[in-house]
Protein backbone atom coordinates (compact mmCIF):
# COMPACT_ATOMS: atom_id res chain seq x y z
CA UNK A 1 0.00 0.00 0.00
CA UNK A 2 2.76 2.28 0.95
CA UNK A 3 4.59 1.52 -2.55
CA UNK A 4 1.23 2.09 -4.38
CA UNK A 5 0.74 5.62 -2.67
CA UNK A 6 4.61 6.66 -3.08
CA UNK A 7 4.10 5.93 -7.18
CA UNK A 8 0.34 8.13 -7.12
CA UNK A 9 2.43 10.99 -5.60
CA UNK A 10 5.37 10.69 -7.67
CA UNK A 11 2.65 10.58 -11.17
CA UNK A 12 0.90 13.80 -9.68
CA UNK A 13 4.53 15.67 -9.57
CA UNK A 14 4.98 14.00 -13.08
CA UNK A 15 1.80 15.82 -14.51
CA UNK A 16 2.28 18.83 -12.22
CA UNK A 17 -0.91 18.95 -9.84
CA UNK A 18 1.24 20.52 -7.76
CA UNK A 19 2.22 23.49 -10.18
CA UNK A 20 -1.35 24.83 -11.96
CA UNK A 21 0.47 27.66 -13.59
CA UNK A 22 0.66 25.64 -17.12
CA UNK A 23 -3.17 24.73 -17.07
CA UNK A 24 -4.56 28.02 -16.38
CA UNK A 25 -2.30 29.58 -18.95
CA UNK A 26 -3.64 26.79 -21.25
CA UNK A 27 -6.67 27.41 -19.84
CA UNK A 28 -7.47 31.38 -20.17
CA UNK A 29 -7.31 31.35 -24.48
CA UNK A 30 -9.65 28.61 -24.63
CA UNK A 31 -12.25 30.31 -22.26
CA UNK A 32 -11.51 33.71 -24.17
CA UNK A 33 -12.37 31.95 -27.29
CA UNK A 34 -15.34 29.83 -26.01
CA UNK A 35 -17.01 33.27 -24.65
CA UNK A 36 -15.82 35.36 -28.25
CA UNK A 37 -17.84 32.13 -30.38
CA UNK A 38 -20.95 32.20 -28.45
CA UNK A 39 -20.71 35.75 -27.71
CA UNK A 40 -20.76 34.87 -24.34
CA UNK A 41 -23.22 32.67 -23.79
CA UNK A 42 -21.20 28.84 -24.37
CA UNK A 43 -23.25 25.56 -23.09
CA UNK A 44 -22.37 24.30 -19.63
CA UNK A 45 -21.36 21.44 -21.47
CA UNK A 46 -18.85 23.14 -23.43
CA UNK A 47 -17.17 24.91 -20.76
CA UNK A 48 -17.05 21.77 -18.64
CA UNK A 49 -15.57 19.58 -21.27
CA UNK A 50 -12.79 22.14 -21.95
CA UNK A 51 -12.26 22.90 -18.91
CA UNK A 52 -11.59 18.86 -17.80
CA UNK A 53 -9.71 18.76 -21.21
CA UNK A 54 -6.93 21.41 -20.22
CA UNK A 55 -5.78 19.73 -17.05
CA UNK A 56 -6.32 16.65 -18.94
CA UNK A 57 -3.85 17.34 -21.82
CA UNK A 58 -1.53 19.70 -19.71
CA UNK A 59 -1.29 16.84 -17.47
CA UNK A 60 -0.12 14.57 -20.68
CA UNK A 61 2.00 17.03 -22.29
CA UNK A 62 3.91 17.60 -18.95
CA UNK A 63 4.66 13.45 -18.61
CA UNK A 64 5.93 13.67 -22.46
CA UNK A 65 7.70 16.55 -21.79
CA UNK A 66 10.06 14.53 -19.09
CA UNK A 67 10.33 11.71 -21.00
CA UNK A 68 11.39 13.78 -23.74
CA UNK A 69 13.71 15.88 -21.85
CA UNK A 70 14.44 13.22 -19.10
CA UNK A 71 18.88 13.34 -20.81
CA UNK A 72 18.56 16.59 -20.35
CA UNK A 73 16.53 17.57 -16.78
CA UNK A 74 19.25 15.63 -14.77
CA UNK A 75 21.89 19.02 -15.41
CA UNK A 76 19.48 21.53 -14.76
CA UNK A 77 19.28 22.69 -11.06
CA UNK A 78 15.20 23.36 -11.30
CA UNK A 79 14.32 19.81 -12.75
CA UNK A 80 17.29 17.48 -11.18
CA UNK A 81 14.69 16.02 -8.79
CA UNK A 82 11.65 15.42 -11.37
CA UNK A 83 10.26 11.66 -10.72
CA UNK A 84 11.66 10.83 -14.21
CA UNK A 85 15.09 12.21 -14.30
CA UNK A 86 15.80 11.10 -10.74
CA UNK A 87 14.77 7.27 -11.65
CA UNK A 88 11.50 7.67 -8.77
CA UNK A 89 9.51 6.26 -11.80
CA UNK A 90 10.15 4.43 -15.18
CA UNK A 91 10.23 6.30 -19.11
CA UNK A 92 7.39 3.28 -19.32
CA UNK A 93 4.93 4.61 -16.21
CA UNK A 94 5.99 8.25 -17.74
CA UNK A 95 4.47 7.22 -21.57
CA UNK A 96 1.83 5.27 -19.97
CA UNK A 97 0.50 7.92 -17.86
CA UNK A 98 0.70 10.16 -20.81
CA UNK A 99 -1.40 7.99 -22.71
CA UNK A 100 -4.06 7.17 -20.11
CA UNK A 101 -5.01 11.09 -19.75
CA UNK A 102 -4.28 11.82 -23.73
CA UNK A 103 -7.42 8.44 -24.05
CA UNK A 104 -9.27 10.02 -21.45
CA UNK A 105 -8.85 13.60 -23.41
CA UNK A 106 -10.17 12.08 -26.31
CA UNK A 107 -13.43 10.42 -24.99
CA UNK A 108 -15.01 13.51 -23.02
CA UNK A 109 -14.95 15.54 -26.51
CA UNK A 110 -16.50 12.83 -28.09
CA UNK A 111 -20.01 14.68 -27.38
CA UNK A 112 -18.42 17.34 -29.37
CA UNK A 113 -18.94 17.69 -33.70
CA UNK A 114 -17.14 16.17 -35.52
CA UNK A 115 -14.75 18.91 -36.68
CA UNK A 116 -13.98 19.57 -32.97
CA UNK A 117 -13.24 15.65 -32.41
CA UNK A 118 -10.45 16.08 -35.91
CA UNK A 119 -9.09 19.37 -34.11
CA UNK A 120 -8.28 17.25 -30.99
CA UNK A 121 -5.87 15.10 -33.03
CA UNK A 122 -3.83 17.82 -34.67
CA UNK A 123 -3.51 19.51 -30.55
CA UNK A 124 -2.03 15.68 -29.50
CA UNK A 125 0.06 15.89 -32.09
CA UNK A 126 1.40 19.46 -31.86
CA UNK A 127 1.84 18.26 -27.65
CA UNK A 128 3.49 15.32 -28.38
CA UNK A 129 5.95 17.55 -31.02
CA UNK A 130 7.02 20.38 -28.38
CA UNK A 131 9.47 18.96 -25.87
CA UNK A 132 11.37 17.58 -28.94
CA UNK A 133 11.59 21.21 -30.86
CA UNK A 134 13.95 22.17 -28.05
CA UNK A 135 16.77 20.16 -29.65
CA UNK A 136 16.36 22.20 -33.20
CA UNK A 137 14.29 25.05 -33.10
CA UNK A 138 15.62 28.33 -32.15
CA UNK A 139 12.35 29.51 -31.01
CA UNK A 140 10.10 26.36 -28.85
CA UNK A 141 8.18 28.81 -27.09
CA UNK A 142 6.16 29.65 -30.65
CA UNK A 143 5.48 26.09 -30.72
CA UNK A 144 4.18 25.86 -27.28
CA UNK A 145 1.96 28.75 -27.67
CA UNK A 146 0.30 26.54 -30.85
CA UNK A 147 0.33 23.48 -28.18
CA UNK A 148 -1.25 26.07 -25.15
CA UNK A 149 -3.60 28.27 -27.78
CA UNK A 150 -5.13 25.37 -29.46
CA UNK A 151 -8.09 24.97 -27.72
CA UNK A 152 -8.55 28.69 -29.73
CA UNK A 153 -9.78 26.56 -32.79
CA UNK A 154 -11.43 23.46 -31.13
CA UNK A 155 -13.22 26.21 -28.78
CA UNK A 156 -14.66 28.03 -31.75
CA UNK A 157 -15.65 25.16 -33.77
CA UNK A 158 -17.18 23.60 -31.49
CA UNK A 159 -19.41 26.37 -30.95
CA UNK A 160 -19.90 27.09 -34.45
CA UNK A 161 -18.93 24.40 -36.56
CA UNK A 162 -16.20 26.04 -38.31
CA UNK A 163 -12.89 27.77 -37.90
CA UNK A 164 -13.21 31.56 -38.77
CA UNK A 165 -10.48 33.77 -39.31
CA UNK A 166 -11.02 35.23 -35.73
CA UNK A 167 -9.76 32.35 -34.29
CA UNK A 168 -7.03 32.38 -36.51
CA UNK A 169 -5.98 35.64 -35.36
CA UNK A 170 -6.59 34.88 -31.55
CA UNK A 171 -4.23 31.89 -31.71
CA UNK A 172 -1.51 33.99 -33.38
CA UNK A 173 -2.64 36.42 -30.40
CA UNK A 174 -1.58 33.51 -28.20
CA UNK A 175 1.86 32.86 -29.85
CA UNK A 176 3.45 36.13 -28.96
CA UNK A 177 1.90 36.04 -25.64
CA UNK A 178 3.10 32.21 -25.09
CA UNK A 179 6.34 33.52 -26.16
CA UNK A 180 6.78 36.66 -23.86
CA UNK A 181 5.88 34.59 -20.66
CA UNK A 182 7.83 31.56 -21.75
CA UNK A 183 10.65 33.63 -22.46
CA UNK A 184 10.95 34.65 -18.99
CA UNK A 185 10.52 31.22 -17.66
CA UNK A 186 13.13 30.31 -20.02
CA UNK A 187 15.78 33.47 -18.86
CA UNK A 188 15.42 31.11 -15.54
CA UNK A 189 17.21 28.04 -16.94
CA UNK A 190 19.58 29.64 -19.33
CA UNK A 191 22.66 29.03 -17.92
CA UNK A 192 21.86 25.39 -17.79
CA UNK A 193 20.16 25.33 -21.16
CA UNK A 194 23.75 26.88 -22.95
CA UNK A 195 25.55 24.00 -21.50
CA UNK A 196 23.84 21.28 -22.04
CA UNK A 197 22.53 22.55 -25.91
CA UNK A 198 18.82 23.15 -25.37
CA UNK A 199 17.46 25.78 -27.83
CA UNK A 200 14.96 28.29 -26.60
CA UNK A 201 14.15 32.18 -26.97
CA UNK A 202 15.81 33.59 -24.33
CA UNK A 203 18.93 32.08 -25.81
CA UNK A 204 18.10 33.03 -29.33
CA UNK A 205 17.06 36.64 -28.34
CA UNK A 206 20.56 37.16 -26.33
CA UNK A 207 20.75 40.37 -24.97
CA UNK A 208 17.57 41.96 -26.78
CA UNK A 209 15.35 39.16 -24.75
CA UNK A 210 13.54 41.97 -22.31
CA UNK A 211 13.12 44.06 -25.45
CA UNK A 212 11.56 40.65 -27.61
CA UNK A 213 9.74 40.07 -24.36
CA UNK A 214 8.11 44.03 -24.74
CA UNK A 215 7.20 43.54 -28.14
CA UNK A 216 5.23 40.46 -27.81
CA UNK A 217 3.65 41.74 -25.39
CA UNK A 218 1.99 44.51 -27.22
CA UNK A 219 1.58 42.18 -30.20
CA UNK A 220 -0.82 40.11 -27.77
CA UNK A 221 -2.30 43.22 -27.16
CA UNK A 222 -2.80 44.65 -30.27
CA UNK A 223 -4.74 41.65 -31.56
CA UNK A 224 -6.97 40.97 -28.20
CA UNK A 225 -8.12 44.93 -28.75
CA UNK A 226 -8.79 44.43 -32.59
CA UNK A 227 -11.25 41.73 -31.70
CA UNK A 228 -13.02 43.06 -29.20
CA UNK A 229 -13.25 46.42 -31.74
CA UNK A 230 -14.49 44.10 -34.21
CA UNK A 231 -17.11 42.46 -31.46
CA UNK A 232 -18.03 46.12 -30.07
CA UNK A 233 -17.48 45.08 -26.50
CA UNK A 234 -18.11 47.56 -24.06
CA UNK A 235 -16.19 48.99 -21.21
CA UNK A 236 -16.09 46.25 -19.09
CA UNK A 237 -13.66 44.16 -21.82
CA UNK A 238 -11.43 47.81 -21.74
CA UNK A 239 -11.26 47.83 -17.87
CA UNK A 240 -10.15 43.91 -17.93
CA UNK A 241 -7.63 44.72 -20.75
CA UNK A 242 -6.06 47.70 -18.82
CA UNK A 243 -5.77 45.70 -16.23
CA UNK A 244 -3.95 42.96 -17.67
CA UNK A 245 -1.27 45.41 -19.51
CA UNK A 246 -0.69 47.00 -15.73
CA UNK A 247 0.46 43.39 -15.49
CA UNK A 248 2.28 43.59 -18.55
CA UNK A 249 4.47 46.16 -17.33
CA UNK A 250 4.62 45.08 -13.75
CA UNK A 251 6.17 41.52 -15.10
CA UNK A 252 8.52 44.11 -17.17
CA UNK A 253 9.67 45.40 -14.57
CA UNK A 254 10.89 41.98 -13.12
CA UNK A 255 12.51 40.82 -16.43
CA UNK A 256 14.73 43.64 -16.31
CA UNK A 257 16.35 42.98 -13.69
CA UNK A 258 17.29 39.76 -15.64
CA UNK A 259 17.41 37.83 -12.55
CA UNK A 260 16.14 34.38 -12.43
CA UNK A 261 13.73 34.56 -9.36
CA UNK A 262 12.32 37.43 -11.24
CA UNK A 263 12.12 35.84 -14.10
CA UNK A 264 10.21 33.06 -12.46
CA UNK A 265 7.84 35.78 -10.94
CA UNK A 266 7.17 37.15 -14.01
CA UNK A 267 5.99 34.13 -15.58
CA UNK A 268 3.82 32.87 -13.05
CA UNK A 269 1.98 35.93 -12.77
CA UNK A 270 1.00 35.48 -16.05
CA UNK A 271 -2.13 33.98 -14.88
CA UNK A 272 -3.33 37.34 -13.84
CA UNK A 273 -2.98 38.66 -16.95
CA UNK A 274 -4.88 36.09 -18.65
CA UNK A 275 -7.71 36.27 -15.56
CA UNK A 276 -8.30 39.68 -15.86
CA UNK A 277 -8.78 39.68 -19.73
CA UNK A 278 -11.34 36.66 -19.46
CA UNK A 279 -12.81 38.76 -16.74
CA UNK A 280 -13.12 41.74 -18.69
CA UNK A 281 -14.56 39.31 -21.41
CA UNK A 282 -17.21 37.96 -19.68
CA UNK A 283 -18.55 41.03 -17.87
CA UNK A 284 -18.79 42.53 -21.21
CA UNK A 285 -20.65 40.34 -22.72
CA UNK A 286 -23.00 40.28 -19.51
CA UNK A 287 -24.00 43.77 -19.98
């Protein structure tokens, strides 16, 4: 009995119940899109499945993520003690977990149409692809805002049956925001990354990462306001949006300082960024 509770606590730090931060960022695009679709007014249903869904697949894409990356974890000092790296459980338990909640994914949008059911192959895929672009991509942190913005598309056709342009644009939305917090997570690791040959932004931006950071940043920005323009939301979205660009430049003012506790502040904080801009959503389309 012991053993079997020792192996359910080492698979919860595998999927990171302990850490939410990566399923409420995952989280906050797919709600902003589910509300934009149904102009705020989404089935229960809807918002349940996707809801389960995101800690579902964020679980799986963190347990593919170590295997992935479980050569690599064992040199840097954040992720030395991961269940994987540190030989607590097996790469088998690791893929096998992965695929139990990827299954599980798969058969609570099953009430979903059919486009929305294709969609959720294309986001395995894209999860499944991530950990590995860190070995040859310059910039992984675009990838994993297509991997953390999908549920954009699969939120809007399931809604409406079809993918519009809107969503389109929201996702790319996603990708510069993905990229400006993930940057900063990254400026974290990046001594360790350099040595042991992992590619991400805040090695490819060098020195100009704060300023890379900035511009995504109002990118993200830039897009979230021309859609709300385009859906004539009212004050309430406005409010929400200032709000999350006072956290903007409160997280710039931690990058700055390029240190990597900071840095790690910076990124986690994200989430209230993304809260107050569903916030400001929803309240807008309530009134």
């Amino acid at each position: 009995m012991e053993q079997f509770k020792f192996r359910l606590i080492q698979y919860a730090y595998l999927v990171r119940l302990h850490k939410p931060i990566g399923t409420v960022l995952l989280l906050w695009p797919t709600l902003w899109a589910l509300w934009f679709a149904s102009h705020g007014r989404p089935p229960l249903l809807h918002v349940g499945i996707f809801c389960l869904g995101t800690l579902l697949m964020r679980s799986a894409g963190c347990a593919i993520n170590d295997y992935a990356d479980r050569d690599f974890d064992q040199y840097v000092k954040r992720t030395e003690n991961r269940p994987l790296t540190s030989g607590k459980i097996s790469k088998k338990e690791a893929l096998f977990v992965a695929g139990v909640l990827a299954f599980i994914s798969f058969v609570i949008v099953l009430p979903l149409n059919r486009l929305t059911i294709e969609l959720s192959f294309a986001a395995l895929f894209i999860a499944v692809l991530y950990p590995f672009t860190k070995r040859f991509f310059a910039m992984p942190q675009a990838i994993l805002g297509i991997a953390f913005g999908f549920g954009i598309p699969m939120a809007y056709a399931a809604e409406l049956n079809e993918i519009p342009w809107q969503a389109w644009l929201m996702l790319l939305g996603n990708i510069f925001w993905a990229i400006a917090y993930d940057t900063a997570y990254a400026m974290v690791d990046r001594d360790d990354d350099i040595k042991i040959g992992i590619k991400t932004s805040a090695i490819t931006f060098g020195k100009f990462e704060v300023a890379a950071i900035v511009i995504c940043y109002l990118l993200f920005f830039s897009v979230m306001a021309y859609l709300a323009l385009l859906e004539r939301l009212n004050h309430w979205f406005w409010a929400g949006w200032l709000i999350a660009f006072g956290c903007a430049v409160y997280h710039y003012t931690l990058v700055k300082t390029r240190e990597r506790m900071q840095c790690f502040k910076a990124f986690n904080h994200n989430n209230w960024l993304g809260a107050a801009l569903f916030g400001g959503v929803a309240l807008a389309y309530l009134n």
